[in-house]
N, C-alpha and C. Protein backbone atom coordinates (compact mmCIF):
# COMPACT_ATOMS: atom_id res chain seq x y z
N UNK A 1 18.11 37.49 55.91
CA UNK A 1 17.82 36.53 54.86
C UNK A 1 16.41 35.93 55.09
N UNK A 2 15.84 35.81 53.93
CA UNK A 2 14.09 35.26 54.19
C UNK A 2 14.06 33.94 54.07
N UNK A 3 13.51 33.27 54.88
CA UNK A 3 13.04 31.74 54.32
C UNK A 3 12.43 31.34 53.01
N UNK A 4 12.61 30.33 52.77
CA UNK A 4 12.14 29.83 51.47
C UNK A 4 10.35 29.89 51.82
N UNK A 5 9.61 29.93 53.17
CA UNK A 5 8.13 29.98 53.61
C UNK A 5 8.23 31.19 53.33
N UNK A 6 8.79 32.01 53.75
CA UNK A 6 8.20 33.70 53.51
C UNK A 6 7.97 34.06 52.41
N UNK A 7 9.07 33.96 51.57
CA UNK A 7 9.10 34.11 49.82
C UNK A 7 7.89 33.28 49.27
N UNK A 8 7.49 32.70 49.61
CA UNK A 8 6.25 31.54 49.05
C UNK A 8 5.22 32.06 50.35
N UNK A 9 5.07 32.92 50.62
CA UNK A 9 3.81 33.48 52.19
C UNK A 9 2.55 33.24 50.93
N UNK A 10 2.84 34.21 50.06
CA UNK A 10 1.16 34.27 48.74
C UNK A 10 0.68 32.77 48.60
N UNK A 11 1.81 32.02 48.46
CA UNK A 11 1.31 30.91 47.50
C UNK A 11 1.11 29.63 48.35
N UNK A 12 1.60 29.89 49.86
CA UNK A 12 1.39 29.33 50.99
C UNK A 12 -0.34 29.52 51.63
N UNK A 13 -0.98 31.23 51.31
CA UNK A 13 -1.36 31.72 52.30
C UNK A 13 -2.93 31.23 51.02
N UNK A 14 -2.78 30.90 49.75
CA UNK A 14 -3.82 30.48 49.30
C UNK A 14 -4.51 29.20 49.93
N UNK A 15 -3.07 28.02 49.70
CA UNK A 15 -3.47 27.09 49.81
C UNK A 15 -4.16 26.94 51.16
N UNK A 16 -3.66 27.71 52.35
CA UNK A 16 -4.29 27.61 53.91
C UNK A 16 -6.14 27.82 53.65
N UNK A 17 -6.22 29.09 52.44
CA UNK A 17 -7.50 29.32 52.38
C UNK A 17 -8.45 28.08 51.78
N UNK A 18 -7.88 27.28 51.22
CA UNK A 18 -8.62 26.09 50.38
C UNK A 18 -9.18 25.24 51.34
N UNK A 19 -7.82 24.45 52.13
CA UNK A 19 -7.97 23.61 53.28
C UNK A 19 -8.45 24.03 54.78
N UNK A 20 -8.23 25.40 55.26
CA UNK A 20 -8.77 25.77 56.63
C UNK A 20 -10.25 25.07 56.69
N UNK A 21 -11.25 25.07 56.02
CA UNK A 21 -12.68 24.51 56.45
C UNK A 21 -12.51 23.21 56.62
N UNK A 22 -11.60 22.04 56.25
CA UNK A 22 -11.65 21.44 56.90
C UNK A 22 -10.58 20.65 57.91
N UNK A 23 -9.93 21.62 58.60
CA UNK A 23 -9.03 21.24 59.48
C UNK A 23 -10.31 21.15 60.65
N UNK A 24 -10.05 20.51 61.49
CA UNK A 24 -11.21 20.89 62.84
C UNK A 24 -10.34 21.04 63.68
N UNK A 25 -9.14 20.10 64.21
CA UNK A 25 -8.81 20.00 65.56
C UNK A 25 -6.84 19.73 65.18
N UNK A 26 -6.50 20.69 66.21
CA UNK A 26 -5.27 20.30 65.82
C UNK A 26 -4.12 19.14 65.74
N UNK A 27 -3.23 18.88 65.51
CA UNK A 27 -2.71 17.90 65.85
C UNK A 27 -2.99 16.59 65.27
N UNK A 28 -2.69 15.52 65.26
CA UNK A 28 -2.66 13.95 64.96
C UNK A 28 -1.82 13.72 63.70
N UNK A 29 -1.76 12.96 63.25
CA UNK A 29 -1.24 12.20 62.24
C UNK A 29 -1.86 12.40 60.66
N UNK A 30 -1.23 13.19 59.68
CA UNK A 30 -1.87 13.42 58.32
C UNK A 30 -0.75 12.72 57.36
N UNK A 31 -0.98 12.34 56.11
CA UNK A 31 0.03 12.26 54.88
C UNK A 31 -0.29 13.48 54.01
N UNK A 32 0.68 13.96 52.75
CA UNK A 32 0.33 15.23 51.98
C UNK A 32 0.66 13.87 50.60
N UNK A 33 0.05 13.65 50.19
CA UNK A 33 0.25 12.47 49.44
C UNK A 33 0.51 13.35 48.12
N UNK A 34 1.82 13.19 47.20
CA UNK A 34 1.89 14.13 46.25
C UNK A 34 2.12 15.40 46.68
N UNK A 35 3.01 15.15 47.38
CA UNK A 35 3.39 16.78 48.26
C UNK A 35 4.52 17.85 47.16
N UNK A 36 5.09 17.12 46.57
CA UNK A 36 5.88 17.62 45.39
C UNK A 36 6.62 18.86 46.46
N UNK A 37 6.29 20.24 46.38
CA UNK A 37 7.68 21.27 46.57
C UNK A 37 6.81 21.68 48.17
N UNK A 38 6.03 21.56 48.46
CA UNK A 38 5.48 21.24 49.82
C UNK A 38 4.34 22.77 50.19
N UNK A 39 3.98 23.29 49.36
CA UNK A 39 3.25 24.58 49.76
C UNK A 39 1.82 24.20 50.39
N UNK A 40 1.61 22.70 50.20
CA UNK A 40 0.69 22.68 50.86
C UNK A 40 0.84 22.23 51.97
N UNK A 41 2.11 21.07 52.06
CA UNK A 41 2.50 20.90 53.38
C UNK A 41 2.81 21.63 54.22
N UNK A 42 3.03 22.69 53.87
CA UNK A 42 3.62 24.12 54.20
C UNK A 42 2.23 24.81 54.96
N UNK A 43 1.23 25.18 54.35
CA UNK A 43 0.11 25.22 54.63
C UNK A 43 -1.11 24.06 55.74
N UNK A 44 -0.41 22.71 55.71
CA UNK A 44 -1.28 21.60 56.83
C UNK A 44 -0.63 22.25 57.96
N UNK A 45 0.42 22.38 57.99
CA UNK A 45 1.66 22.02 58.88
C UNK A 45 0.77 23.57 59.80
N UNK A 46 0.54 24.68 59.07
CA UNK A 46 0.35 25.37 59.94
C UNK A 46 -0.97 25.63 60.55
N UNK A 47 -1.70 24.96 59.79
CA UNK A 47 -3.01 24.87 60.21
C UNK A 47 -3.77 23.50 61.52
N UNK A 48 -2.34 22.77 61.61
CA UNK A 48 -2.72 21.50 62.02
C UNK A 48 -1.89 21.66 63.52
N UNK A 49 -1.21 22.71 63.83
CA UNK A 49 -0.65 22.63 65.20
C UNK A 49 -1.27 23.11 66.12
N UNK A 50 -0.85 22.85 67.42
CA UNK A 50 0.45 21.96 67.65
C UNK A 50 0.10 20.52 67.61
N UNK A 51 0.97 19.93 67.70
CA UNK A 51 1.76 18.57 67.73
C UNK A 51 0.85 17.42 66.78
N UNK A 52 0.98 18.15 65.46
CA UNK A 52 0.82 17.33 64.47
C UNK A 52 2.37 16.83 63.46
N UNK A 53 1.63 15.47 63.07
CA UNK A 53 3.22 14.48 62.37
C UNK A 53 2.40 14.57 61.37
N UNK A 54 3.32 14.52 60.44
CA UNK A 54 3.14 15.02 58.72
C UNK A 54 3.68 13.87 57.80
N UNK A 55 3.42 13.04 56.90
CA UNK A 55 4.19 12.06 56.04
C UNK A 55 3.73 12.76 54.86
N UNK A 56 5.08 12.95 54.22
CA UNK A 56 4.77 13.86 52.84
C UNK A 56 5.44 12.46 51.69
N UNK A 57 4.78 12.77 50.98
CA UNK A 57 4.99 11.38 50.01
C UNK A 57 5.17 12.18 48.69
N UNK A 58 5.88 11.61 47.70
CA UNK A 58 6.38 11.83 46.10
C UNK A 58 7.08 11.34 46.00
N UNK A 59 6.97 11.20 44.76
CA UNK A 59 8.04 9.86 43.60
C UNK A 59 9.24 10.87 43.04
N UNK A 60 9.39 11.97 43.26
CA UNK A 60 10.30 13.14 42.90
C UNK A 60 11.25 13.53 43.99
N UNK A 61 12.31 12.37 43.81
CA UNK A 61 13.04 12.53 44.93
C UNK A 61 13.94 14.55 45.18
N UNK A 62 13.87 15.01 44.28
CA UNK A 62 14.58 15.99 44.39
C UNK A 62 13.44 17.29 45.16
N UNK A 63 12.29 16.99 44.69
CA UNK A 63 11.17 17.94 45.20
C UNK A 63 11.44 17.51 46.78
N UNK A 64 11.60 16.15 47.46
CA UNK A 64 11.26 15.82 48.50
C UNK A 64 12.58 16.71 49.54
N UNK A 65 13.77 15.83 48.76
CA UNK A 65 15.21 16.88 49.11
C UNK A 65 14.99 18.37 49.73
N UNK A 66 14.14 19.33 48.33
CA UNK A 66 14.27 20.34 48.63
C UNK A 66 13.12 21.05 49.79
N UNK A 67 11.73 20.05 49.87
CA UNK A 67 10.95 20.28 51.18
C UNK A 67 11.77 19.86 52.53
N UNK A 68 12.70 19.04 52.38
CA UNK A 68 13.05 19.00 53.97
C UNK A 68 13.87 19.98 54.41
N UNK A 69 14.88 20.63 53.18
CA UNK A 69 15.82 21.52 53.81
C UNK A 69 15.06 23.46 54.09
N UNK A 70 13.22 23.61 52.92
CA UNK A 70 13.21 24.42 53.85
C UNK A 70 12.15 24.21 54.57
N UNK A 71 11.62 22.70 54.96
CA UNK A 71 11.19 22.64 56.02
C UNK A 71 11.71 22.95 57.32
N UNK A 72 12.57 22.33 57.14
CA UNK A 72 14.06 22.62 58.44
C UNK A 72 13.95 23.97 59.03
N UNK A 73 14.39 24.59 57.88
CA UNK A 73 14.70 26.26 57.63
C UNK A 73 13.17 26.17 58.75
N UNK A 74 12.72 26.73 58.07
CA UNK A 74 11.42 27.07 59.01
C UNK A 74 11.10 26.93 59.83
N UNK A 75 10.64 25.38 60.24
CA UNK A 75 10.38 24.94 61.47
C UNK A 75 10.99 23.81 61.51
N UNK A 76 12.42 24.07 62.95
CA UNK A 76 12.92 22.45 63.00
C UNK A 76 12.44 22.46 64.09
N UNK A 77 12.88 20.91 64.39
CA UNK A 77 11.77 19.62 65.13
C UNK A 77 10.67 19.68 64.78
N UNK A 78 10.40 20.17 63.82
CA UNK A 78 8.95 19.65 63.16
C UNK A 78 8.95 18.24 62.91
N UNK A 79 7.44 17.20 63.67
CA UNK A 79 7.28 16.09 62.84
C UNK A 79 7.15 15.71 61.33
N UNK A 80 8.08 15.95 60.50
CA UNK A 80 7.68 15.61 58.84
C UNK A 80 8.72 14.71 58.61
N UNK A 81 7.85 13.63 58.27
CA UNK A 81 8.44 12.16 57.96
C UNK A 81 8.15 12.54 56.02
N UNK A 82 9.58 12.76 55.50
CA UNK A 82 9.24 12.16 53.70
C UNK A 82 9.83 10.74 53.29
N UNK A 83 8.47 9.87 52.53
CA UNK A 83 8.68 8.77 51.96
C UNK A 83 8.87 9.19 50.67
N UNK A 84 9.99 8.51 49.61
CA UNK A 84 10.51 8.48 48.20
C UNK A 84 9.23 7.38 47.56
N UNK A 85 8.11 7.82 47.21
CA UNK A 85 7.07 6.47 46.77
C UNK A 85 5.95 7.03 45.93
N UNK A 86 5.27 6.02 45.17
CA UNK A 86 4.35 6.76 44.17
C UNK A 86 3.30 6.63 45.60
N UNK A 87 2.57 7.59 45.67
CA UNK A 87 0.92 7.11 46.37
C UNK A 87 -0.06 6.58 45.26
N UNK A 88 -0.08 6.42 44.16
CA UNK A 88 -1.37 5.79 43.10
C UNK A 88 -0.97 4.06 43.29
N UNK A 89 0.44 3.33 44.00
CA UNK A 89 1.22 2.29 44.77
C UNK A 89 0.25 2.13 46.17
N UNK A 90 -0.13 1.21 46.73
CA UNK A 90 -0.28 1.15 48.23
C UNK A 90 0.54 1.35 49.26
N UNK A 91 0.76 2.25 50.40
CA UNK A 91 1.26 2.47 51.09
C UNK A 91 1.31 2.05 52.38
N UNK A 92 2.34 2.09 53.20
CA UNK A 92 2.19 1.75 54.43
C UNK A 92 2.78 2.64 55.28
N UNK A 93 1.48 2.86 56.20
CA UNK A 93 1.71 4.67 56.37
C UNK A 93 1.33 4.54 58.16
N UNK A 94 1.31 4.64 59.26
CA UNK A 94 0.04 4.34 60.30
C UNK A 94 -1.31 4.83 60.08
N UNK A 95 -2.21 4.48 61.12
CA UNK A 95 -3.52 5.15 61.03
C UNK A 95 -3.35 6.76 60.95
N UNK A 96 -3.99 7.02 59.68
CA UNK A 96 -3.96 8.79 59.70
C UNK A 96 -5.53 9.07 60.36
N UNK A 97 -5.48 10.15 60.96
CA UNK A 97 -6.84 11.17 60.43
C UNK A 97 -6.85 11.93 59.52
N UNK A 98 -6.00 12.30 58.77
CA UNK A 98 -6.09 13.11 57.41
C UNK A 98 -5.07 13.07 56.77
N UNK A 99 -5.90 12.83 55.31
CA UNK A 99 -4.77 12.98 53.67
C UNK A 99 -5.45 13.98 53.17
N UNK A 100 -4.13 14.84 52.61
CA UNK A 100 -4.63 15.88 52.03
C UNK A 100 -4.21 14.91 50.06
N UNK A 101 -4.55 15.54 49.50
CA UNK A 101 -4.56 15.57 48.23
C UNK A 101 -4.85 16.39 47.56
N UNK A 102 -3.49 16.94 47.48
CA UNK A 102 -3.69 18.62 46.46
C UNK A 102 -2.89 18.31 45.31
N UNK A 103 -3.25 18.94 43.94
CA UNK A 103 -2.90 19.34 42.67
C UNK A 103 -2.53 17.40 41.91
N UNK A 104 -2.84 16.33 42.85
CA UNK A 104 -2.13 15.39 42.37
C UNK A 104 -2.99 14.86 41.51
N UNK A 105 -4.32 14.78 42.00
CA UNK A 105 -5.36 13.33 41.41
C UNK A 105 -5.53 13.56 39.97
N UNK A 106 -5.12 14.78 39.29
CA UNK A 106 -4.91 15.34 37.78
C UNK A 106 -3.98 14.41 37.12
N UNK A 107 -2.95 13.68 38.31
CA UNK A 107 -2.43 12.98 36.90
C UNK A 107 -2.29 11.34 37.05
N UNK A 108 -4.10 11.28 37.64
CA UNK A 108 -4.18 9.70 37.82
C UNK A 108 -4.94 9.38 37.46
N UNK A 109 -5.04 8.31 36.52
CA UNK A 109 -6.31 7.76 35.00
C UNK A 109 -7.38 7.19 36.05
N UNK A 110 -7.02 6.58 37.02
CA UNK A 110 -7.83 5.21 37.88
C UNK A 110 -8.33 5.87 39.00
N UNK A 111 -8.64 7.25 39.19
CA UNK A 111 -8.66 7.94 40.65
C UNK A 111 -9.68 6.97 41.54
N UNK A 112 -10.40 6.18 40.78
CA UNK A 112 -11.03 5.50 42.34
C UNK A 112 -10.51 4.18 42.90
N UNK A 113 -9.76 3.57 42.22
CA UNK A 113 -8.59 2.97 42.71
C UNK A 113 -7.62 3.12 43.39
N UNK A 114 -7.27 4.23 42.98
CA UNK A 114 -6.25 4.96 44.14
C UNK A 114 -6.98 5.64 45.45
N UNK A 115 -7.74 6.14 45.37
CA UNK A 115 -8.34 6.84 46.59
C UNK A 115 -9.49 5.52 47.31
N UNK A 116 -9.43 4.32 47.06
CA UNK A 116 -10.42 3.48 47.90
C UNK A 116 -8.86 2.97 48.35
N UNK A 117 -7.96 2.61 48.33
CA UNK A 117 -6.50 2.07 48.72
C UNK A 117 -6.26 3.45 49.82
N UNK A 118 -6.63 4.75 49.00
CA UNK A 118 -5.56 5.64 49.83
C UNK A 118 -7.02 5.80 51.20
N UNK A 119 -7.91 5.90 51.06
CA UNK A 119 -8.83 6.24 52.13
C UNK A 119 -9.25 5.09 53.15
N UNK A 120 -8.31 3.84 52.85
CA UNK A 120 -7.89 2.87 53.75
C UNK A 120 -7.60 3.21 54.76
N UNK A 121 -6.36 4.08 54.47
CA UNK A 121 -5.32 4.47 55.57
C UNK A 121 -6.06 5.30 56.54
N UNK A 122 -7.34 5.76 56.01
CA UNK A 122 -7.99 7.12 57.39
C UNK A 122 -8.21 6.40 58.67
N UNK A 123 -8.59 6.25 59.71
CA UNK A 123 -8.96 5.68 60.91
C UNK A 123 -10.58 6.65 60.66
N UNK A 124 -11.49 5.94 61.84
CA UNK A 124 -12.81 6.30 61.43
C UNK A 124 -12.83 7.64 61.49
N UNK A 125 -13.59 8.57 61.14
CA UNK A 125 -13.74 9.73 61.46
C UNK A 125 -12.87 10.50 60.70
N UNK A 126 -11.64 10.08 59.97
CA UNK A 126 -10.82 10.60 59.44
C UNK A 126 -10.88 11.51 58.24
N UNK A 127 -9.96 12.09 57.70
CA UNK A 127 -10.44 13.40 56.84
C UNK A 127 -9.46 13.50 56.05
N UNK A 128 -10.14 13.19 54.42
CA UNK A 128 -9.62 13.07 53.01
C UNK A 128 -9.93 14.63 52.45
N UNK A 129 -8.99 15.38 52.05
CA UNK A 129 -9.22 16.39 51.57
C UNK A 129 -8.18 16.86 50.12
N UNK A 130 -9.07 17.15 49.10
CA UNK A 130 -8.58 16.83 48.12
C UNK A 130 -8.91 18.60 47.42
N UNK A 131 -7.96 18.82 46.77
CA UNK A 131 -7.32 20.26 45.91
C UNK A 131 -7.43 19.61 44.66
N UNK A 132 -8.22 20.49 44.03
CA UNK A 132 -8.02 19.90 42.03
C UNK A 132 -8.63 21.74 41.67
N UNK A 133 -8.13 21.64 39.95
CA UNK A 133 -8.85 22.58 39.51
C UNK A 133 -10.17 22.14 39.12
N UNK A 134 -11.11 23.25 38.84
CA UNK A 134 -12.87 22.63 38.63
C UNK A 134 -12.78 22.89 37.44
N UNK A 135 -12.45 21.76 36.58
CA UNK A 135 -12.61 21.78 34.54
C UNK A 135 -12.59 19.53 34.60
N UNK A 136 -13.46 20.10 33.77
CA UNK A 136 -13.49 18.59 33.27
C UNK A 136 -12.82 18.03 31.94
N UNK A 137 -11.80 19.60 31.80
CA UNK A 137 -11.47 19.41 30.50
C UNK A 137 -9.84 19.07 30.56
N UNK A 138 -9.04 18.55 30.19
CA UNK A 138 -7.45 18.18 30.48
C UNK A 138 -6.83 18.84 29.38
N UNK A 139 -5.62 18.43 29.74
CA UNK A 139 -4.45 19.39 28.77
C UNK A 139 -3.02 18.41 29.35
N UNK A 140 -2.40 19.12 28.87
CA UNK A 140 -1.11 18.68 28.70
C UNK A 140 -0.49 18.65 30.61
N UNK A 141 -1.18 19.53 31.40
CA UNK A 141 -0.64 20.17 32.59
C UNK A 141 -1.38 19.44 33.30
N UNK A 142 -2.24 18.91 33.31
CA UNK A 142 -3.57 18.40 33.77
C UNK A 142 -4.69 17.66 33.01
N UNK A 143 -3.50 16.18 32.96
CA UNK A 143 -3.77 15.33 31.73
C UNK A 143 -5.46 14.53 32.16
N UNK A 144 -5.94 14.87 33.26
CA UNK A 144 -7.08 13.98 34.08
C UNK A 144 -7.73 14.51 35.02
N UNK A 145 -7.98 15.63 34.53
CA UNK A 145 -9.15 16.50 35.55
C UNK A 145 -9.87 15.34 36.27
N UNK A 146 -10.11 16.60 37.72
CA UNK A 146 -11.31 16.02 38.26
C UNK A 146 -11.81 16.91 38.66
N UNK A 147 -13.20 18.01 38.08
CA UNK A 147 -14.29 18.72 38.61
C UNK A 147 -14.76 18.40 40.01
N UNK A 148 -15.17 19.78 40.61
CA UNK A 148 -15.97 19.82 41.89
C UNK A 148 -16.93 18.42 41.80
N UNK A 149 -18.03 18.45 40.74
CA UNK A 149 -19.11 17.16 40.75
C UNK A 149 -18.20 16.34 40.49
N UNK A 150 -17.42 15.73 39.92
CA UNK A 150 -16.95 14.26 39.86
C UNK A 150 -15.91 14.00 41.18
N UNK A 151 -14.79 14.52 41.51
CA UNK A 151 -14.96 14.48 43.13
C UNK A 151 -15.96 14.29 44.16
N UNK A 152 -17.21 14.88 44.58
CA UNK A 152 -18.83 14.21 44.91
C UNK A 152 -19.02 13.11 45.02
N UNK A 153 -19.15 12.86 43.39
CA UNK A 153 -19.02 11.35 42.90
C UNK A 153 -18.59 10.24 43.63
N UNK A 154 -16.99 10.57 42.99
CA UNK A 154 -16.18 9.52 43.51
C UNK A 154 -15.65 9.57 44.94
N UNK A 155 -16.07 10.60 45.76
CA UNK A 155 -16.18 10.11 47.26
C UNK A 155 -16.82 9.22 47.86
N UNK A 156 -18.25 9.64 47.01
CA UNK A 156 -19.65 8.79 47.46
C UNK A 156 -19.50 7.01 47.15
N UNK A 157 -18.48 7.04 45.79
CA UNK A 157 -18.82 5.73 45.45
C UNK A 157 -17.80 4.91 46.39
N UNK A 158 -16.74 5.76 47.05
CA UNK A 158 -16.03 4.67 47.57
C UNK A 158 -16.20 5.06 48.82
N UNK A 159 -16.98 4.87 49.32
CA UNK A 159 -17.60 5.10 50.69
C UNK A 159 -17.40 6.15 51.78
N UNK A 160 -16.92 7.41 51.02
CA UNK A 160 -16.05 8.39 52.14
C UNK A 160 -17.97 9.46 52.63
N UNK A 161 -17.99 9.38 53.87
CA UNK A 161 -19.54 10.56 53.81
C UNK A 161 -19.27 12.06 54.59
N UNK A 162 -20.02 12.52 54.61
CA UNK A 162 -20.38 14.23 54.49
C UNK A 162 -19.44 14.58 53.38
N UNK A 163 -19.21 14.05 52.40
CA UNK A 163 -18.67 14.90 51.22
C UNK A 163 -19.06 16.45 50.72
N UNK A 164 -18.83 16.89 50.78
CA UNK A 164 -18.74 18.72 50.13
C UNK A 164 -17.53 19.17 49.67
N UNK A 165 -17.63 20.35 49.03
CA UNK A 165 -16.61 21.26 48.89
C UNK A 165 -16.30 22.27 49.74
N UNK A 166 -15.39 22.48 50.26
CA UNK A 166 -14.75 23.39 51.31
C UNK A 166 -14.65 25.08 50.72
N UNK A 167 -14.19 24.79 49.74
CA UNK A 167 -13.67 26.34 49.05
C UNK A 167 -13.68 25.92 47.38
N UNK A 168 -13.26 27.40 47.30
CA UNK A 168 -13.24 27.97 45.84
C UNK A 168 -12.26 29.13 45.64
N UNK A 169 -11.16 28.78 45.64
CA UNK A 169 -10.95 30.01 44.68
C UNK A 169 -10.25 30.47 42.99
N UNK A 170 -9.95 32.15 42.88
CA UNK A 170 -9.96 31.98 41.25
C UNK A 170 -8.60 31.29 40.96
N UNK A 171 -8.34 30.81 40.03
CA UNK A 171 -6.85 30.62 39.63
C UNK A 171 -6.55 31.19 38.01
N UNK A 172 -5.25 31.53 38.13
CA UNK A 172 -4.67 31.99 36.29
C UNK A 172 -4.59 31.01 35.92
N UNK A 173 -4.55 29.65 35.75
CA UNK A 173 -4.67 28.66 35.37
C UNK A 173 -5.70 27.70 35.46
N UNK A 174 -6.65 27.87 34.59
CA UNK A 174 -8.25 27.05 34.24
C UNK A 174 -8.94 27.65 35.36
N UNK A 175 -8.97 28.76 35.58
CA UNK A 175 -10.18 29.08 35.91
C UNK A 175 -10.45 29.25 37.54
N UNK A 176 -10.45 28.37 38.22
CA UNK A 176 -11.26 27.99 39.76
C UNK A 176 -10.47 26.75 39.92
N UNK A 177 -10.42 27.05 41.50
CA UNK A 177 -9.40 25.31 42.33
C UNK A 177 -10.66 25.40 42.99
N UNK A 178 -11.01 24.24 43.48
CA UNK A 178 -11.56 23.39 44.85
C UNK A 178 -11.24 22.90 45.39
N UNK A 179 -11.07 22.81 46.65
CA UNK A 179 -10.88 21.60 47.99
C UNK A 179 -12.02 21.46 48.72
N UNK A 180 -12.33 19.66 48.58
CA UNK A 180 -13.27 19.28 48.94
C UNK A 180 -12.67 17.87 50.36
N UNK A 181 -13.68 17.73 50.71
CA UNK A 181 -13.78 16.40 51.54
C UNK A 181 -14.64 15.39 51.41
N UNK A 182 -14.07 14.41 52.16
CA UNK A 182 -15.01 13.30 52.34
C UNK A 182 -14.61 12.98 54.11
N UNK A 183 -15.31 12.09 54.91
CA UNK A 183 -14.78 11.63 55.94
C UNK A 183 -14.89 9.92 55.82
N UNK A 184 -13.99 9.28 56.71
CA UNK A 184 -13.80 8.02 56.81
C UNK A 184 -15.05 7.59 57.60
């Protein structure tokens, strides 16, 4: 019988490609803020060992349900703490070195409100890394784009530095994803 990670290896093995440039060092303390069915947590988790703790956050209690049981599946005693909570809410989380933020900031009107609250939580040096598609244009799926340049942007304005983009790749849906950073 295959794990629910194996069956998802493709859609696991993208997201590793987005975020690998900026993992540096293994281990410490991250949130997946908007972790929804967990492929990216799926993807920190393996890029961040050993002995990294994971807080996966969503307001979708049933998505969260179904990441712990095949988190389990996969790897038990894994550190993954899930909170039932909006993250665009303030959180109380410990000092992270890294939030990832994949596929979420699409469906948040105020993104620099939320990300000067959420890039609180980094400890210095810490590492905000954020997944969006690159269109400035929205839709029904992705009511609030945020393009490669306006990510830039809004790193710069709320004080996160060495901002860049990490990757690129294509997607069947609008085109091109990016994952970019900022540091605390």
């Amino acid at each position: 019988m295959t794990t629910w990670a194996e069956r998802e290896a493709r859609r696991i093995e993208k997201a590793r490609t987005l975020i690998r440039p900026g993992i540096s060092v293994p281990g410490g303390v991250w949130a997946d803020l908007g972790c929804g069915d967990g492929i990216f947590t799926f993807a920190l988790y393996t890029l961040t060992q050993p002995g990294v703790e994971i807080y996966g956050v969503d307001r979708d209690r049933r998505a969260l349900d179904s990441l712990q049981r095949h988190f389990a599946e996969s790897y038990p005693g894994a550190l993954l703490h899930l909170m039932h909570a909006d993250f665009t809410q303030p959180l109380i989380l410990p000092p992270l070195g890294g939030i990832l933020l994949a596929n979420a900031l699409h469906f948040v009107r105020d993104k620099q409100a939320v990300l000067k609250h959420t890039a609180a939580l980094l400890k210095a040096g810490g590492r905000l890394i954020v997944v969006e598609y690159n269109t400035a244009r929205g839709n029904p799926a992705v009511p609030y784009p945020l393009d490669e340049i306006g990510f830039l942007e809004l790193a710069r304005a709320i004080g996160l530095r060495e901002s860049r983009i990490l990757a690129r790749i294509p997607s069947t849906f609008l085109g091109e994803m990016y994952a970019g950073i900022g540091i605390a």
